[in-house]
Protein backbone atom coordinates (compact mmCIF):
# COMPACT_ATOMS: atom_id res chain seq x y z
CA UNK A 1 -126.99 51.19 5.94
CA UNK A 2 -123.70 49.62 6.51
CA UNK A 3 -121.13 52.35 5.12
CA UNK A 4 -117.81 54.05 6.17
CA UNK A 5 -116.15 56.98 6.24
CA UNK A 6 -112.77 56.38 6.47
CA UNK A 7 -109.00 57.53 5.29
CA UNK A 8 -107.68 54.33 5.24
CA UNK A 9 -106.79 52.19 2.14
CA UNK A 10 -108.62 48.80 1.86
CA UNK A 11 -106.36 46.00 2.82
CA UNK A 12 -107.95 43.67 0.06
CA UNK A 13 -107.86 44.59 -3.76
CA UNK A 14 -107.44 42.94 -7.39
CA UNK A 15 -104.79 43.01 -9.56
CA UNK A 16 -104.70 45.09 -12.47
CA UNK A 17 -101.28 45.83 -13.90
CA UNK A 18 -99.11 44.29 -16.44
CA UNK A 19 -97.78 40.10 -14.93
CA UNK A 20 -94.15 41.70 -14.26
CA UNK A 21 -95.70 44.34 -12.23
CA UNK A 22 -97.69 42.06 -10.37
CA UNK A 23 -95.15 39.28 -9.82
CA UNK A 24 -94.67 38.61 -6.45
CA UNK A 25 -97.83 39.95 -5.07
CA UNK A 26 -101.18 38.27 -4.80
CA UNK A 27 -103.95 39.53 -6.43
CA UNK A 28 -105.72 40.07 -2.86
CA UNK A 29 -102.74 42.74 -2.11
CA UNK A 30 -103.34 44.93 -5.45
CA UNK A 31 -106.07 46.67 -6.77
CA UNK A 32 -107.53 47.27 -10.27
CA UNK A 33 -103.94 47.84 -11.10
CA UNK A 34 -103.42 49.34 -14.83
CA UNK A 35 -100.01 50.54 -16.53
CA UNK A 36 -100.43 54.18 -15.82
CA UNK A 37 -99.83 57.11 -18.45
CA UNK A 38 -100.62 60.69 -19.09
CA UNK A 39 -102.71 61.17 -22.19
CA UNK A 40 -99.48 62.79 -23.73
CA UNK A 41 -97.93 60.50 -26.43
CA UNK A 42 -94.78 59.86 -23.87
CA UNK A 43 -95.22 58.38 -20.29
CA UNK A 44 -94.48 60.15 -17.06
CA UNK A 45 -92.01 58.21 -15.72
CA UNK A 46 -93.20 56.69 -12.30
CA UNK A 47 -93.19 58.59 -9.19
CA UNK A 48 -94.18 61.96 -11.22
CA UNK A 49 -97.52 63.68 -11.41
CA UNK A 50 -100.26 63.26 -14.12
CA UNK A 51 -101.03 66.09 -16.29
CA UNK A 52 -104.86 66.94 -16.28
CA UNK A 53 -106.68 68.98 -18.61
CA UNK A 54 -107.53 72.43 -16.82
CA UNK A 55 -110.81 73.16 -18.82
CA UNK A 56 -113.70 72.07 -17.11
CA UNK A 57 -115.23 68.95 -18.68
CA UNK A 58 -119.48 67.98 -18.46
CA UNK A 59 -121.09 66.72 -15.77
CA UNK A 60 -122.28 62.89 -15.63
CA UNK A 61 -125.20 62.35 -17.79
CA UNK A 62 -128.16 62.12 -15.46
CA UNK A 63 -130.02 58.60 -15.04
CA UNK A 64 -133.88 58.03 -15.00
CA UNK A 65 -134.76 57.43 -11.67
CA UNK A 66 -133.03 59.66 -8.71
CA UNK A 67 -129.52 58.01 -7.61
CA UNK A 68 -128.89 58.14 -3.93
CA UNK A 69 -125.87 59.29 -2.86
CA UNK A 70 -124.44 59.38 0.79
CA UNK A 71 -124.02 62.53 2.44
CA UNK A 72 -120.74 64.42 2.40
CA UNK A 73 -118.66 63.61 6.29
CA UNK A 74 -117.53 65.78 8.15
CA UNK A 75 -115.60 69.45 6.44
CA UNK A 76 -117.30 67.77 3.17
CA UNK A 77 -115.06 65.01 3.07
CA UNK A 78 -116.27 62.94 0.03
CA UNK A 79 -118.37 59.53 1.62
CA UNK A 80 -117.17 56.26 1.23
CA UNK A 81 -119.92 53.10 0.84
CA UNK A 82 -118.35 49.33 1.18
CA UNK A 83 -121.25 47.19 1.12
CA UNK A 84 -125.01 46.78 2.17
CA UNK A 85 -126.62 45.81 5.21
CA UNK A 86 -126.58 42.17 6.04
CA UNK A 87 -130.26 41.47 6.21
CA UNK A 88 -132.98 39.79 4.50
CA UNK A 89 -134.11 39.14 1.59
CA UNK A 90 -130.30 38.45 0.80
CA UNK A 91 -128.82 40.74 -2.24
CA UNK A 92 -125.63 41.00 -3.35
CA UNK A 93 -123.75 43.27 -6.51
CA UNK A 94 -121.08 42.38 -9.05
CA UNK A 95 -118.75 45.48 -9.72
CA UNK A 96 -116.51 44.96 -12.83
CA UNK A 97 -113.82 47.30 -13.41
CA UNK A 98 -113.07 48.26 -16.81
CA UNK A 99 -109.76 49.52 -17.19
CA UNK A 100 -107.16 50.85 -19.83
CA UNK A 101 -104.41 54.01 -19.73
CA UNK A 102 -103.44 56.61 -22.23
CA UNK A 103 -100.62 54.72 -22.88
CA UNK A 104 -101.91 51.37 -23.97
CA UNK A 105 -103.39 52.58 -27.05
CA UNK A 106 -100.51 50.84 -28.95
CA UNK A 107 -101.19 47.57 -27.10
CA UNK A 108 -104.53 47.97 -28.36
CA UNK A 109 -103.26 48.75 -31.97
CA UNK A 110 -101.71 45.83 -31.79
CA UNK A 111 -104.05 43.34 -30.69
CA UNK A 112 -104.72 43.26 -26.86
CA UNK A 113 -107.88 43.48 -26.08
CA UNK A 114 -108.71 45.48 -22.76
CA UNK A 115 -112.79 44.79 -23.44
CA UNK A 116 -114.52 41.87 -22.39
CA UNK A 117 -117.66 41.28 -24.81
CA UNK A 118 -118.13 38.01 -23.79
CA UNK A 119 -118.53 38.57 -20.35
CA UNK A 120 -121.15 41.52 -20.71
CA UNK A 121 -122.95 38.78 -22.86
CA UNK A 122 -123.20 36.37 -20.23
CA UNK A 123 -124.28 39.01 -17.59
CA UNK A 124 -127.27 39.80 -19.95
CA UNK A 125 -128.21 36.13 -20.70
CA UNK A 126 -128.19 35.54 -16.93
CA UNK A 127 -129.63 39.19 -16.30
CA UNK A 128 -127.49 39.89 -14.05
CA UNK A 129 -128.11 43.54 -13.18
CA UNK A 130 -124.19 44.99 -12.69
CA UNK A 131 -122.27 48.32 -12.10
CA UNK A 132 -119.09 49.12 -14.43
CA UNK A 133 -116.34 51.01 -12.91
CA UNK A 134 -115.10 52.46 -15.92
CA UNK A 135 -111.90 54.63 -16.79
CA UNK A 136 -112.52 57.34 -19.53
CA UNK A 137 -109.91 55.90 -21.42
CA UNK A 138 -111.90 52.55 -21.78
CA UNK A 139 -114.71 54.42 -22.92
CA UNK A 140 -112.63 56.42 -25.49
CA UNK A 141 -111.12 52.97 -26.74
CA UNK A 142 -114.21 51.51 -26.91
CA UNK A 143 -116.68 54.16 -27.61
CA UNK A 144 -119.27 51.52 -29.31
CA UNK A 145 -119.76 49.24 -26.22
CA UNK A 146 -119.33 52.16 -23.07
CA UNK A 147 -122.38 53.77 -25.20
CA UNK A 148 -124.27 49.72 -25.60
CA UNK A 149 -123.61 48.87 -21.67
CA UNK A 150 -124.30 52.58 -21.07
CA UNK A 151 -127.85 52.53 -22.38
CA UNK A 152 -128.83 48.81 -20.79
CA UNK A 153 -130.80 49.17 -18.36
CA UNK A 154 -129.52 45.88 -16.98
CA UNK A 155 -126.08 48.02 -16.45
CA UNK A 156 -124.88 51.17 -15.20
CA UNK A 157 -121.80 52.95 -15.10
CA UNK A 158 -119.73 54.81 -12.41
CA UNK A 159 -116.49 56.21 -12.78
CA UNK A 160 -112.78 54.70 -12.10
CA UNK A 161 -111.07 57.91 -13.25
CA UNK A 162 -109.85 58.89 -16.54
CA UNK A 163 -106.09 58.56 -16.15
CA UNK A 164 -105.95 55.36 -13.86
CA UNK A 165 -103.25 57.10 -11.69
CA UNK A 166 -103.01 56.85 -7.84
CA UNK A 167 -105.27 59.00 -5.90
CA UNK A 168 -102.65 58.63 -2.84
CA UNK A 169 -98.90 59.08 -2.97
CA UNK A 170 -97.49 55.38 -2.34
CA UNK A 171 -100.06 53.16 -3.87
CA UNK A 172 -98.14 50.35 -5.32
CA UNK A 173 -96.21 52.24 -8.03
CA UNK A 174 -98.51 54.53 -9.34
CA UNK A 175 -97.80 57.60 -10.58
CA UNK A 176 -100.03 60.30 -8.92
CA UNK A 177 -102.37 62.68 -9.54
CA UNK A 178 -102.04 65.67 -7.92
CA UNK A 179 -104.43 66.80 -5.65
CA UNK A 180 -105.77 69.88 -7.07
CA UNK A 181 -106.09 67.75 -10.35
CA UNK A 182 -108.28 65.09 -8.99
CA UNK A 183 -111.76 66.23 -9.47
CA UNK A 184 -110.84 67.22 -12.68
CA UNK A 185 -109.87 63.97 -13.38
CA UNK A 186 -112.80 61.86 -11.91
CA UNK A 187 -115.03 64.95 -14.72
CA UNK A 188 -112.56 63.69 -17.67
CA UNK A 189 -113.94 60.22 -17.38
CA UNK A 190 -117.51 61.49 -16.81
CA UNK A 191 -117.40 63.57 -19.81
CA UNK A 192 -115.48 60.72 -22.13
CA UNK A 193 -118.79 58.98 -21.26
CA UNK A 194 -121.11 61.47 -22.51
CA UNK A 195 -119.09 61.53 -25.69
CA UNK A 196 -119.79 57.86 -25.71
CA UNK A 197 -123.07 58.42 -25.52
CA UNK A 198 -123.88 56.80 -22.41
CA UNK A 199 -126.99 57.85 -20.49
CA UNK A 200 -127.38 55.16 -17.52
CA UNK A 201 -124.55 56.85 -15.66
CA UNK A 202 -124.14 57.23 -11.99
CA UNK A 203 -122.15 59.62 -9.42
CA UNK A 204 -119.97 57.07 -7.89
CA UNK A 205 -116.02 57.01 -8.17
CA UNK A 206 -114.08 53.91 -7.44
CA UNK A 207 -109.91 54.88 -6.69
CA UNK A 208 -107.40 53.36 -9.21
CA UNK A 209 -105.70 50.97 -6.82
CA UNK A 210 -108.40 51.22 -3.92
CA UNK A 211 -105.88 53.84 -2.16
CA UNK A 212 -107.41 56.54 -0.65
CA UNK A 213 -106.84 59.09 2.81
CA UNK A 214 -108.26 61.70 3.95
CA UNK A 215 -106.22 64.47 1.88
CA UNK A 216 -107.70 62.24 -1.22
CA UNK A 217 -111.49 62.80 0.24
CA UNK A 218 -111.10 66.29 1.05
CA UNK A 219 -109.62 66.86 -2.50
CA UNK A 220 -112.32 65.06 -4.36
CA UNK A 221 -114.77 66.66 -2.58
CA UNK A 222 -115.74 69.22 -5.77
CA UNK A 223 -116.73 66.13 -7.77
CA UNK A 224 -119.55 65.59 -5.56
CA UNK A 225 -118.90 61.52 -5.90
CA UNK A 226 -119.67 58.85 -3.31
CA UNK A 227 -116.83 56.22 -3.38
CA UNK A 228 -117.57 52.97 -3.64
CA UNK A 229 -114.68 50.01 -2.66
CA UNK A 230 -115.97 46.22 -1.84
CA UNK A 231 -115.83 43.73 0.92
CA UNK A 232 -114.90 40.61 -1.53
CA UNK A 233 -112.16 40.49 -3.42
CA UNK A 234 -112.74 38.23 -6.73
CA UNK A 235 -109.09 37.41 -7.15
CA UNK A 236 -109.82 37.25 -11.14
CA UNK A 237 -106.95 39.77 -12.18
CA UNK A 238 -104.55 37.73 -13.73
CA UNK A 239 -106.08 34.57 -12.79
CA UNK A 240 -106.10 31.16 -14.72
CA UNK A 241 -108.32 29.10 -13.04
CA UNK A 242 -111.73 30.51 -13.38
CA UNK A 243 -112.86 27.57 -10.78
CA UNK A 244 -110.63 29.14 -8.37
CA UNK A 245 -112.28 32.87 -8.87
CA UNK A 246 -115.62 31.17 -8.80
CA UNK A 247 -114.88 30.01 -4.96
CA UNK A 248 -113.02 32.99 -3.88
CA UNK A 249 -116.23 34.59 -4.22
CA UNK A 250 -118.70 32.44 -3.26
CA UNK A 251 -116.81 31.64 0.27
CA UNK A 252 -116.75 35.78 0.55
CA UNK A 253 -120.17 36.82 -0.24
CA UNK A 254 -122.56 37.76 2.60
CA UNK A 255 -125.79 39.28 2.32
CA UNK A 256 -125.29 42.77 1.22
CA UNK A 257 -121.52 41.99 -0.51
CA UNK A 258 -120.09 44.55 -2.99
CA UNK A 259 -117.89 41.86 -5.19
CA UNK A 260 -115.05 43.87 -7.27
CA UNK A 261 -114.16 41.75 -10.55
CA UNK A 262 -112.88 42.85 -13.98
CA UNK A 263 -114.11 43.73 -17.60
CA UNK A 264 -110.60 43.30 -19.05
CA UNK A 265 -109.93 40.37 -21.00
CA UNK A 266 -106.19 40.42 -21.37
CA UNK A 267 -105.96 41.26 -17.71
CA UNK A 268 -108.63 39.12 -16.24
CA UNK A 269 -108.85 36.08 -19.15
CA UNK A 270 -111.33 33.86 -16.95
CA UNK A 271 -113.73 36.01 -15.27
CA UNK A 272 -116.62 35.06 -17.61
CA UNK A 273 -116.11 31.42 -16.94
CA UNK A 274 -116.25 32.03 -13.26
CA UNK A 275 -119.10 34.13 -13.92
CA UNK A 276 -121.30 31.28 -15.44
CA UNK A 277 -120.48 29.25 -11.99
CA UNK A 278 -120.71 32.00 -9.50
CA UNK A 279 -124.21 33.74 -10.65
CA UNK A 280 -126.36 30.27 -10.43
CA UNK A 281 -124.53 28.91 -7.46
CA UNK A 282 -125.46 32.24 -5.31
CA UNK A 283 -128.93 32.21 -7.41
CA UNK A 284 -129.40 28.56 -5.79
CA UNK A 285 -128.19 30.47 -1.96
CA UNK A 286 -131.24 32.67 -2.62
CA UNK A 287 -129.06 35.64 -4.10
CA UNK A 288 -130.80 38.94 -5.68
CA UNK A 289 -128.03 40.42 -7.80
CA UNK A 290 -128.47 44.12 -7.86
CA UNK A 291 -126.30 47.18 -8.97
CA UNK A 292 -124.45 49.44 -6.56
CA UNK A 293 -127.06 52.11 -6.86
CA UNK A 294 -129.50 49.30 -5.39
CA UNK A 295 -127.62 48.10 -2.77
CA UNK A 296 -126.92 51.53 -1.64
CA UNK A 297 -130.77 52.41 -1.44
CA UNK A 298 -131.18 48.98 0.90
């Protein structure tokens, strides 16, 4: 199995954040950037650290067949998985990150739309089996559809925090969560998910921004998570040109590629149109598309 234990941020990531964040950096320099907020009604300003609930929220809601998991490194450091092993038959799995923060709830209110129904309807005409990375405040937001992609078999969903704050000081303008608030964090999400009622729910963790080091594994470590980053970078946050996604990924994709895209319509407006190119046009390589938990068991 082709994984890594490392304390090193990726050097590839999507955009996530608001266009003026953004502006000036490609969307291969940023990852699964949001517009980070405590759950408290007024920001933290940037820089500070996130408030997290002390009380100790549920555990992840078991799936039906046994999950693996990699084994803890060394001290217990929490593992790290990037992508398959490049062998035959070729297989490769979409990741789509579903993001919102505490404080866009009044962007929501008003109209922006941080789901993406149309593109979980293509994946399940194609059946495309996926893995959602998805932030407890998505699933609180949209309780109805975390609980319908949560019980699909086609799907399954891992965590990408609750608060969508950085997991490492220094991650492209993130405000932080402190360490000894991180697992508690990564069990907020887990447990907005079981309010959801999603069942098909797996132990993986996916850092807000892809930044990680080796204080963040050996903090996480009580969440007994394996973290899961990519190899391919979609390029779809922000994008306009869904053609342009569409061959971003299909020049990256290898045989055992972990693809990170988005399930965020106001931040990622194209990524079902690139979908409907990018699933036949591997399918016609000789693709398999499987879900994390799949390619992790290859």
């Amino acid at each position: 199995m082709a994984a890594a234990l490392t304390g090193a941020a990726l050097l590839g990531a999507a955009a996530c954040g608001s266009p003026e964040e953004t502006a000036g950096r490609s969307a291969a320099q940023v990852a699964d950037r949001g517009a980070p907020a405590p759950s408290a009604s007024r920001p933290a300003p940037r820089g500070t650290t996130a408030p997290v609930p002390t009380r100790t929220p549920p555990a992840p809601l078991p799936s039906t067949a046994p999950v693996p998991t990699m084994t803890p490194g060394p001290a217990g450091l929490t593992p790290v998985f990037e992508r398959g092993p490049e062998t035959s038959p070729k297989v490769v799995a979409l990741t789509f990150d579903a993001d919102m923060t505490a404080d866009q709830g009044p962007r929501a209110r008003r109209g922006e739309r941080f789901d993406n129904p149309g593109l979980i309807a293509a994946l399940r005409a194609a059946k495309v089996p996926s893995t959602v990375f998805m932030t407890g405040r998505w699933a609180e937001e949209y309780p109805d559809q975390a609980r319908s992609i949560g019980t699909d078999p086609l799907f399954e969903i891992a965590n990408h925090s609750y608060s969508h704050y950085a997991f490492k000081p220094d991650c492209y303008g993130l405000p932080q969560v402190a360490p000894r608030d991180m697992a508690a964090d990564v069990d907020r999400a887990f447990a907005a998910f079981r309010a959801a009622g999603a069942r098909n729910v797996v132990p993986y963790f996916r850092f807000p921004g892809g930044c990680y080091d080796g204080a963040t594994l050996r903090a996480l470590a009580p969440a007994k998570v394996t973290a899961v980053q990519w190899d391919v970078v979609s390029g779809d946050a922000f994008a306009k040109d869904a053609d342009a996604v569409a061959e971003q990924v299909l020049a990256g994709v290898r045989p055992g590629s972990l693809v990170v895209m988005h399930c965020t319509r106001s931040a990622a407006p194209v990524t079902e149109r690139a979908i409907r190119r990018i699933v036949p046009e591997l399918r016609g390589r000789g693709y398999r598309f499987v879900k994390v938990s799949e390619l992790m068991r290859a």
